[in-house]
Protein backbone atom coordinates (compact mmCIF):
# COMPACT_ATOMS: atom_id res chain seq x y z
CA UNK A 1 0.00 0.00 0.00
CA UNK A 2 2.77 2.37 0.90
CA UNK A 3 4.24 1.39 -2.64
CA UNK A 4 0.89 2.82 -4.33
CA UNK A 5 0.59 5.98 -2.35
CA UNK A 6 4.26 6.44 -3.05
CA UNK A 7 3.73 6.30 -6.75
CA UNK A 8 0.85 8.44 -7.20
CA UNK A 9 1.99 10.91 -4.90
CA UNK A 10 4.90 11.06 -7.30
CA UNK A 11 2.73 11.09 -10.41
CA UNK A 12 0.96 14.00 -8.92
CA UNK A 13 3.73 15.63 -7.78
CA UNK A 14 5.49 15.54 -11.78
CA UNK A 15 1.89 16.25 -13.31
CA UNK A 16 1.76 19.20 -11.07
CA UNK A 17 5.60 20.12 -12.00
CA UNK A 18 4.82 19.76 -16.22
CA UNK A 19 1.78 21.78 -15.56
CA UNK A 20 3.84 24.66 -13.71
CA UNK A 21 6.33 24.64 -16.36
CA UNK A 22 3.91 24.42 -19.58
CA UNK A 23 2.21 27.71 -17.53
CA UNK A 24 5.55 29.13 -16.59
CA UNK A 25 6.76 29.08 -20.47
CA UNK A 26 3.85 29.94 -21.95
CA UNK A 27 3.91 33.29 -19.79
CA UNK A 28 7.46 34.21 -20.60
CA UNK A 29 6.70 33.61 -24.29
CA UNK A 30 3.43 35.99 -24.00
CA UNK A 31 5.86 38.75 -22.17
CA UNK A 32 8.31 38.24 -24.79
CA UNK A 33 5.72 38.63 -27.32
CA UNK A 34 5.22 42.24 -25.44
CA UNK A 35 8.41 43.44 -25.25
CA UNK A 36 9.61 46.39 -28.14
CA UNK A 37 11.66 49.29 -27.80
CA UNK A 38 10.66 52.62 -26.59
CA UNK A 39 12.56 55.96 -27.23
CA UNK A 40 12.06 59.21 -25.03
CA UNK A 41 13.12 62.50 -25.95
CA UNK A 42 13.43 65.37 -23.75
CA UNK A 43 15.72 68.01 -22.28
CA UNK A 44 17.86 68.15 -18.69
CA UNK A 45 20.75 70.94 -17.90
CA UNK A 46 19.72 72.50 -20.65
CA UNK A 47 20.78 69.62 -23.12
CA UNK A 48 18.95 67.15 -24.95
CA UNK A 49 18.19 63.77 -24.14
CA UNK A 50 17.91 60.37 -25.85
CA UNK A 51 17.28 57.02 -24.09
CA UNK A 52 16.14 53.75 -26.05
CA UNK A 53 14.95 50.74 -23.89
CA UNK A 54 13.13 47.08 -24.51
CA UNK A 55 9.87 46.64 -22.29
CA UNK A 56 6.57 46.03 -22.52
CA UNK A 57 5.12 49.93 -21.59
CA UNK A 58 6.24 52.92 -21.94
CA UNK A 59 8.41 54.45 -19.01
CA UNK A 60 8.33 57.95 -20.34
CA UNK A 61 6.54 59.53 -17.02
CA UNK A 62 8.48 57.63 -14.43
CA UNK A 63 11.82 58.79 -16.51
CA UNK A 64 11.16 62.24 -16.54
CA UNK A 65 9.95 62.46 -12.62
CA UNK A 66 13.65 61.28 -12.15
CA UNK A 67 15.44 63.05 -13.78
CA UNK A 68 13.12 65.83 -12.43
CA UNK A 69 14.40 65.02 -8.83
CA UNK A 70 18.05 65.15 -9.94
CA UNK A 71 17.63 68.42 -11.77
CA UNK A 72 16.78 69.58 -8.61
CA UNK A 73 19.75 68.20 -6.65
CA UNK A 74 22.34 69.52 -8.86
CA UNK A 75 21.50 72.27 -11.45
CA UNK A 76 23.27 75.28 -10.57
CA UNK A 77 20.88 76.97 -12.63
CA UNK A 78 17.66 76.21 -10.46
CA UNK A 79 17.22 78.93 -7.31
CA UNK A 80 15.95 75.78 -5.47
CA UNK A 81 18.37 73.01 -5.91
CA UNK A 82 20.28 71.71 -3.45
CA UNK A 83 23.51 72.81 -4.96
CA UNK A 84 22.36 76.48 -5.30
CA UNK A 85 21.52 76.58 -1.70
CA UNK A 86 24.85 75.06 -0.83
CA UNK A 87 26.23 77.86 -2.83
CA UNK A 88 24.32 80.71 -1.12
CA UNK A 89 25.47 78.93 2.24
CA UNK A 90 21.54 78.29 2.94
CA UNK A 91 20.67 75.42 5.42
CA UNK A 92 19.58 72.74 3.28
CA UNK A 93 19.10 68.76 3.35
CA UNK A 94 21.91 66.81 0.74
CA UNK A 95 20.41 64.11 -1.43
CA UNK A 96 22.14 61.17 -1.98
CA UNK A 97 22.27 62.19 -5.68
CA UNK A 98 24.61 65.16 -4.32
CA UNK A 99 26.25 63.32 -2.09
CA UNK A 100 27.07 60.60 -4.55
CA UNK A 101 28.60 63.09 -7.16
CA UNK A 102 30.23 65.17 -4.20
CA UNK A 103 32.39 61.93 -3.29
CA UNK A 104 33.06 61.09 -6.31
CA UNK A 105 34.32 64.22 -7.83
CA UNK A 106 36.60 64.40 -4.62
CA UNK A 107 38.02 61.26 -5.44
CA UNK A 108 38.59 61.90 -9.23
CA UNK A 109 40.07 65.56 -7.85
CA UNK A 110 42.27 63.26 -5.75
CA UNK A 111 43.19 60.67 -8.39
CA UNK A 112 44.23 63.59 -11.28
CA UNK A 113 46.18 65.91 -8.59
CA UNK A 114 43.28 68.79 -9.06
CA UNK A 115 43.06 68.79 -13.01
CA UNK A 116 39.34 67.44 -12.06
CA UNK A 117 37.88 70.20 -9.67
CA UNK A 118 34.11 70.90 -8.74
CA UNK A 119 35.06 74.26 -7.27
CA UNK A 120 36.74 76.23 -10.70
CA UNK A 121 33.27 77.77 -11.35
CA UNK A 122 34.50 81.02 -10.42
CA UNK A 123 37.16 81.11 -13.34
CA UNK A 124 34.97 79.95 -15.87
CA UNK A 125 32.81 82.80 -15.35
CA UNK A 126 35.59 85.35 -15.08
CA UNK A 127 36.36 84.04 -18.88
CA UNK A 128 33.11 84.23 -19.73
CA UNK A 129 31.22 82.14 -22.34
CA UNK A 130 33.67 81.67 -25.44
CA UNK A 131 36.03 83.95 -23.90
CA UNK A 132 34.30 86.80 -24.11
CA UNK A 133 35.85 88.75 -20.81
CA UNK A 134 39.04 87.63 -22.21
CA UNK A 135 40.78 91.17 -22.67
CA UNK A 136 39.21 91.86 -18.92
CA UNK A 137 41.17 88.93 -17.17
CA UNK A 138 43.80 90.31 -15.68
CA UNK A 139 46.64 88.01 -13.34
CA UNK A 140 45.30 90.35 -10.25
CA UNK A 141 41.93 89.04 -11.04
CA UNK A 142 42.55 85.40 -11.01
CA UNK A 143 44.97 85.42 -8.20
CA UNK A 144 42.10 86.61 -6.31
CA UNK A 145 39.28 84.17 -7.60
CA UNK A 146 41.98 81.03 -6.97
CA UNK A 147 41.75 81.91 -3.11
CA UNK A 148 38.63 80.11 -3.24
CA UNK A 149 38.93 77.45 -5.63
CA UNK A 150 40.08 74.37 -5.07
CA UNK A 151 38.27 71.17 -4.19
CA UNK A 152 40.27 70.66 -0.91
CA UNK A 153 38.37 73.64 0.78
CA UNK A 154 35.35 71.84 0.99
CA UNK A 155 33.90 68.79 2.51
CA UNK A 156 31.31 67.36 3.87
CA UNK A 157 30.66 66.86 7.82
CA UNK A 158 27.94 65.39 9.45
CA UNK A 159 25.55 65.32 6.70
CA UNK A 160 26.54 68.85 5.73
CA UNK A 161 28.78 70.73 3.73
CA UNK A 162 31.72 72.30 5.14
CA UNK A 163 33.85 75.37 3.31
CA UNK A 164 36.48 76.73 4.02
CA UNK A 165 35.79 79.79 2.56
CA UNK A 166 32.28 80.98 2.35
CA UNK A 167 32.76 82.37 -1.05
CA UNK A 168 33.20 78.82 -2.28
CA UNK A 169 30.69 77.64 -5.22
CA UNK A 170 30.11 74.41 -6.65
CA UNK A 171 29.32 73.50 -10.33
CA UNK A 172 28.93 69.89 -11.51
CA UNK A 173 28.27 70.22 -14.75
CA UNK A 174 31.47 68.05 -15.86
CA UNK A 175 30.25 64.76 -13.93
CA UNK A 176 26.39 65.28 -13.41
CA UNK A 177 25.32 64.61 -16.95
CA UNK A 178 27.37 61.25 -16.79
CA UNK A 179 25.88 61.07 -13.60
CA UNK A 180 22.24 61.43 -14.58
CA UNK A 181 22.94 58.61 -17.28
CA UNK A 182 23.65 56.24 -14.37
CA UNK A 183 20.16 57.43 -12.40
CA UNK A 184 18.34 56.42 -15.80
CA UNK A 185 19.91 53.46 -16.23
CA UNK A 186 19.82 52.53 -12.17
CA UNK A 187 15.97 53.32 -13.21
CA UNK A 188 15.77 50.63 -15.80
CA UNK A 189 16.78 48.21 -14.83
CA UNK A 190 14.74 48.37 -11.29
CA UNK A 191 11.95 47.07 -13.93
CA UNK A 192 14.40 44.27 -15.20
CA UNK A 193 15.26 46.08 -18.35
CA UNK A 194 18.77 44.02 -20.02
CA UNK A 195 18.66 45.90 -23.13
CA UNK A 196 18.97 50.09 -23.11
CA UNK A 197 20.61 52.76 -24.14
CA UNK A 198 20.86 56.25 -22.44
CA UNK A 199 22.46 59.37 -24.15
CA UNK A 200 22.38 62.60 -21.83
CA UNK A 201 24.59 65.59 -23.90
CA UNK A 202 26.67 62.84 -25.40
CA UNK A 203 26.79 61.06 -22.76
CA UNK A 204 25.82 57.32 -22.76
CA UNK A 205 25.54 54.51 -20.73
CA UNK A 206 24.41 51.27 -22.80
CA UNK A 207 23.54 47.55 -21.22
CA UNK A 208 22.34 44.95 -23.67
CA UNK A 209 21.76 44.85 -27.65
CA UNK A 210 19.88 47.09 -30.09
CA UNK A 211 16.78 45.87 -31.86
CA UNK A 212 19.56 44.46 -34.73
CA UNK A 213 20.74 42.21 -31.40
CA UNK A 214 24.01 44.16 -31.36
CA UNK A 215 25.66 45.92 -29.04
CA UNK A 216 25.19 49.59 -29.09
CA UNK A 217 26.55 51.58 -32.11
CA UNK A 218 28.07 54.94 -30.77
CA UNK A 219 30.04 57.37 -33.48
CA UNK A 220 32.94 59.62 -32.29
CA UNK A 221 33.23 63.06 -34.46
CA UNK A 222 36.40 63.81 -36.33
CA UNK A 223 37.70 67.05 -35.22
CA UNK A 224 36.79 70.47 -36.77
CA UNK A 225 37.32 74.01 -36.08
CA UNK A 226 34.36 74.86 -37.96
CA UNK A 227 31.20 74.83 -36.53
CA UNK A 228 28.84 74.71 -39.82
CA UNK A 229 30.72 72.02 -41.50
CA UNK A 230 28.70 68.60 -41.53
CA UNK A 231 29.47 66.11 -38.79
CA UNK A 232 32.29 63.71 -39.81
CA UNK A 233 33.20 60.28 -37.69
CA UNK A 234 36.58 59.60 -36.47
CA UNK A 235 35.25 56.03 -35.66
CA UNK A 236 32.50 53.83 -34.74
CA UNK A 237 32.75 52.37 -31.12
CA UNK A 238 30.69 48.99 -29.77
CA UNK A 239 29.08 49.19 -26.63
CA UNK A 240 27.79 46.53 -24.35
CA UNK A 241 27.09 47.23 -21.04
CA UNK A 242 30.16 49.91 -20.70
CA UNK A 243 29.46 53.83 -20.49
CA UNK A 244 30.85 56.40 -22.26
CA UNK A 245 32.05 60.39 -22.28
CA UNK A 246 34.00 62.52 -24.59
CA UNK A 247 35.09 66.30 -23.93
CA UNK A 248 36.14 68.12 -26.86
CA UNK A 249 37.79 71.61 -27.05
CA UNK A 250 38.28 71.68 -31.26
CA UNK A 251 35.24 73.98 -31.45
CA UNK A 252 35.91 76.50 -28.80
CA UNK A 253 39.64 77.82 -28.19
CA UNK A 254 41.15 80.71 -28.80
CA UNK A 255 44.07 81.49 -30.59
CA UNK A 256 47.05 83.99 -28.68
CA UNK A 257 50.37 84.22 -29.93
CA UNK A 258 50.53 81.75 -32.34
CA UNK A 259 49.09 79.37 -29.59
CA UNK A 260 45.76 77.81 -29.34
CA UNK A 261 43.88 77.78 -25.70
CA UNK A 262 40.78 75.40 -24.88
CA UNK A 263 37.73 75.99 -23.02
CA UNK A 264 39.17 73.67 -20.08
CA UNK A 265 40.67 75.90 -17.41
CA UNK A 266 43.35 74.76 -15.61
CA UNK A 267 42.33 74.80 -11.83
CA UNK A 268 46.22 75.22 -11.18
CA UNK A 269 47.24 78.56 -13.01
CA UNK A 270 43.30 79.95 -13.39
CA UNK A 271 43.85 80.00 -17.34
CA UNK A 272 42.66 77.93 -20.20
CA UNK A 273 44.92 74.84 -20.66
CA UNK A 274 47.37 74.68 -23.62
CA UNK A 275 46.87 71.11 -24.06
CA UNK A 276 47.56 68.78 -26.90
CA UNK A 277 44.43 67.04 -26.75
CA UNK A 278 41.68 67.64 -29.18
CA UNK A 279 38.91 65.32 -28.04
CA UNK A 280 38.92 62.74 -25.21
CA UNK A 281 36.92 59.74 -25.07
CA UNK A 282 36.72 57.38 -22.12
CA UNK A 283 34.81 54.13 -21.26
CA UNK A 284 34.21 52.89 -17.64
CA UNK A 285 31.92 50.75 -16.09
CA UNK A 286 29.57 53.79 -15.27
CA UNK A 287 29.39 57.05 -16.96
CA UNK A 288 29.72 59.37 -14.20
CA UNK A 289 33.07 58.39 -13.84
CA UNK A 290 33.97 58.29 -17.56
CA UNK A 291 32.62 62.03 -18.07
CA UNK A 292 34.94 63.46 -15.10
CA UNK A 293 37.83 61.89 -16.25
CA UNK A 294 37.15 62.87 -20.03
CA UNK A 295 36.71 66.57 -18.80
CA UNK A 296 40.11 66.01 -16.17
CA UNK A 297 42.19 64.47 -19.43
CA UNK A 298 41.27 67.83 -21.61
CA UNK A 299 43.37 70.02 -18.66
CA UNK A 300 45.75 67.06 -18.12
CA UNK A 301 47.01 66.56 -21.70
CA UNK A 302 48.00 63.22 -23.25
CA UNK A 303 50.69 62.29 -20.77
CA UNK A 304 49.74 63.03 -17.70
CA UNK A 305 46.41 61.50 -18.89
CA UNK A 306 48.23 57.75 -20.03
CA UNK A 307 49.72 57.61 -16.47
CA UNK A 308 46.62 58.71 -14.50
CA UNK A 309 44.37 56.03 -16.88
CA UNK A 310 46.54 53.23 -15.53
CA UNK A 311 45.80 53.99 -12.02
CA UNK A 312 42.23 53.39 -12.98
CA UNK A 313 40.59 49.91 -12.89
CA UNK A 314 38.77 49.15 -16.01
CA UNK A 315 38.97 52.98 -17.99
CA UNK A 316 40.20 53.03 -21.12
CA UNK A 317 40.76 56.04 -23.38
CA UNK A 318 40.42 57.17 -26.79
CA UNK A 319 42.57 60.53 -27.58
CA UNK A 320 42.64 62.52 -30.85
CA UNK A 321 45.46 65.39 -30.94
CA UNK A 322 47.34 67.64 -33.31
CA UNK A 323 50.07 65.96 -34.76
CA UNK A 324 52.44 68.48 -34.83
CA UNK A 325 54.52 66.77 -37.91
CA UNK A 326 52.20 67.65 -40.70
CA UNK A 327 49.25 69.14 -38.83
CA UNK A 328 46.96 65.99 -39.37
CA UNK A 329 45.28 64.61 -36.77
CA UNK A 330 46.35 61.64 -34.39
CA UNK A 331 44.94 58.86 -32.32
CA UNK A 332 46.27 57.70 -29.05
CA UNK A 333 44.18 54.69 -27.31
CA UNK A 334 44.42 52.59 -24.60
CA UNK A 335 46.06 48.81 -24.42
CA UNK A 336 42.90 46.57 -25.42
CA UNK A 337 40.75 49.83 -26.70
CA UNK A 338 40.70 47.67 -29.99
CA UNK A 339 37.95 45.68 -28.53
CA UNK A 340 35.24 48.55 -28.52
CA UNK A 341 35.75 49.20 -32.72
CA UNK A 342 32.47 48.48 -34.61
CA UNK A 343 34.83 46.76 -37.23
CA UNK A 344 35.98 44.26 -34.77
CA UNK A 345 32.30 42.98 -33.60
């Protein structure tokens, strides 16, 4: 009798498990069946952005309500973001979007001996947009202004932030928009989204294939110095589940004494760097870090760049620069950058 029960228990038990299954695959095959890709337009930091994802809905509300919060954590721009009130040394509550970015730009400050630096807001807008208060910058000026910049004379102390100097402002406009690619993406894929792509100002962090099943197709511009002349790519790069930044200074320098300056300032002298690098593109595991060191590499130039890279777990760089030979243009990358060209996938 025990023999009997035994047997039928067990040939209830495995009808039980075929039917579970049969239901089981037959749901994942209907889901499938609704999954397509969405794309969302809209505009953050006053820059555009793009973000492609596979689901089964829509996420274009619950997208823009984050991005929403972190526009008001860390535009400058906004009289009621956090970081404006931290710059008008108002009492105010840090969000862990702020507090993420703060740390990290300290550490990539650290990491690049101060090429990367949160604080050089102050000489930016003594330069003025395209250098247009360049005959007013005088070395009396900046000598002033560089009293309080620098990222070491700030910090934050029991939930709040510290200065040194009161006159102290904070602009994070170099890492945020990386930054905000990461909150998107962090976003997806709290629904179980594998396959996206999110572009922020150039910015992109990509998980996953395309609709072609491919990784993600991004272009990198040639260089030009003139603004109305079409687009032209320098190469195609492959991304799968990598992010990715590039800082460019070959349409906005300035030319003095033979000698052309970039939009980068150097938080060190207070002036725009004379640097040999004409666009920098880096790929890390998260964007926010490959967009500060992309903006730290334009002050740095190619050199001090290459060392600081191979301090750095898992970045790798793409550089383009003058080549001073014939006045072409150059490519420096990374050991094992090869594995990110289009051509090679």
């Amino acid at each position: 009798m025990t023999s009997k029960y035994s047997n039928k228990s067990l040939q209830i038990l495995l009808s039980l498990f075929l039917i579970s299954a049969f239901t089981a695959c037959n749901s994942d095959s209907k889901k499938n069946e609704n999954l397509q890709y969405f794309q969302e337009h809209g505009e953050i930091f006053t820059t555009g952005y793009s973000i492609k994802y596979e689901y089964s809905r829509s996420l274009s509300e619950e997208i823009k309500s984050e991005l929403d919060r972190f526009d008001l954590s860390l535009n400058p721009f906004k009289d009621n973001s956090i970081i404006t009130k931290v710059n008008n040394n108002e009492e105010v509550e840090l969000d862990s979007f702020f507090i993420k970015v703060f740390y990290k730009s300290m550490e990539i400050s650290q990491n690049t001996n101060g090429y990367f630096d949160i604080t050089v807001s102050p000489l930016i807008n003594a330069w003025g947009f395209g250098f247009q208060n360049m005959d007013n910058v005088t070395p009396e000026i900046i000598d002033s202004l560089e009293e309080f910049v620098g990222y070491e004379k700030i910090k934050i102390e029991n939930g709040k932030v510290v200065k040194a100097d009161p006159r102290v402002e904070l602009n994070t406009s170099a890492i945020a928009k990386g930054y905000s690619c990461d909150v998107v993406a962090d976003l997806l894929e709290s629904f179980g989204i594998e396959n996206y792509m999110v572009e922020i100002g150039g910015e992109i962090s990509a998980k996953g294939v395309n609709e072609k099943n491919n990784c993600w197709r991004i272009g990198v511009d040639k260089p030009n110095d003139f603004i109305l002349v079409q687009h032209e790519l320098q190469t195609v790069l492959s991304l799968c589940d990598k992010s990715l930044a590039t800082s460019g200074n070959y349409r906005n320098f300035y030319v003095k004494d033979g000698k052309k300056y970039t939009h980068t300032i150097d938080p060190h002298t207070g002036y725009p760097s004379e640097t040999d690098i004409l666009s920098a593109t880096v790929i890390a595991d998260d964007c926010m870090t490959a967009d500060a060191y992309a903006t730290a590499f334009m002050a740095m130039g190619i050199d001090k760049s290459i060392e600081v890279a191979k301090t750095v777990p898992g970045l790798h760089y793409y550089f383009i620069y003058d080549n001073e030979t014939d006045g072409s243009f150059a490519v420096k990358h990374s050991e094992g950058f090869e594995q990110f060209f289009a051509n090679n996938r």
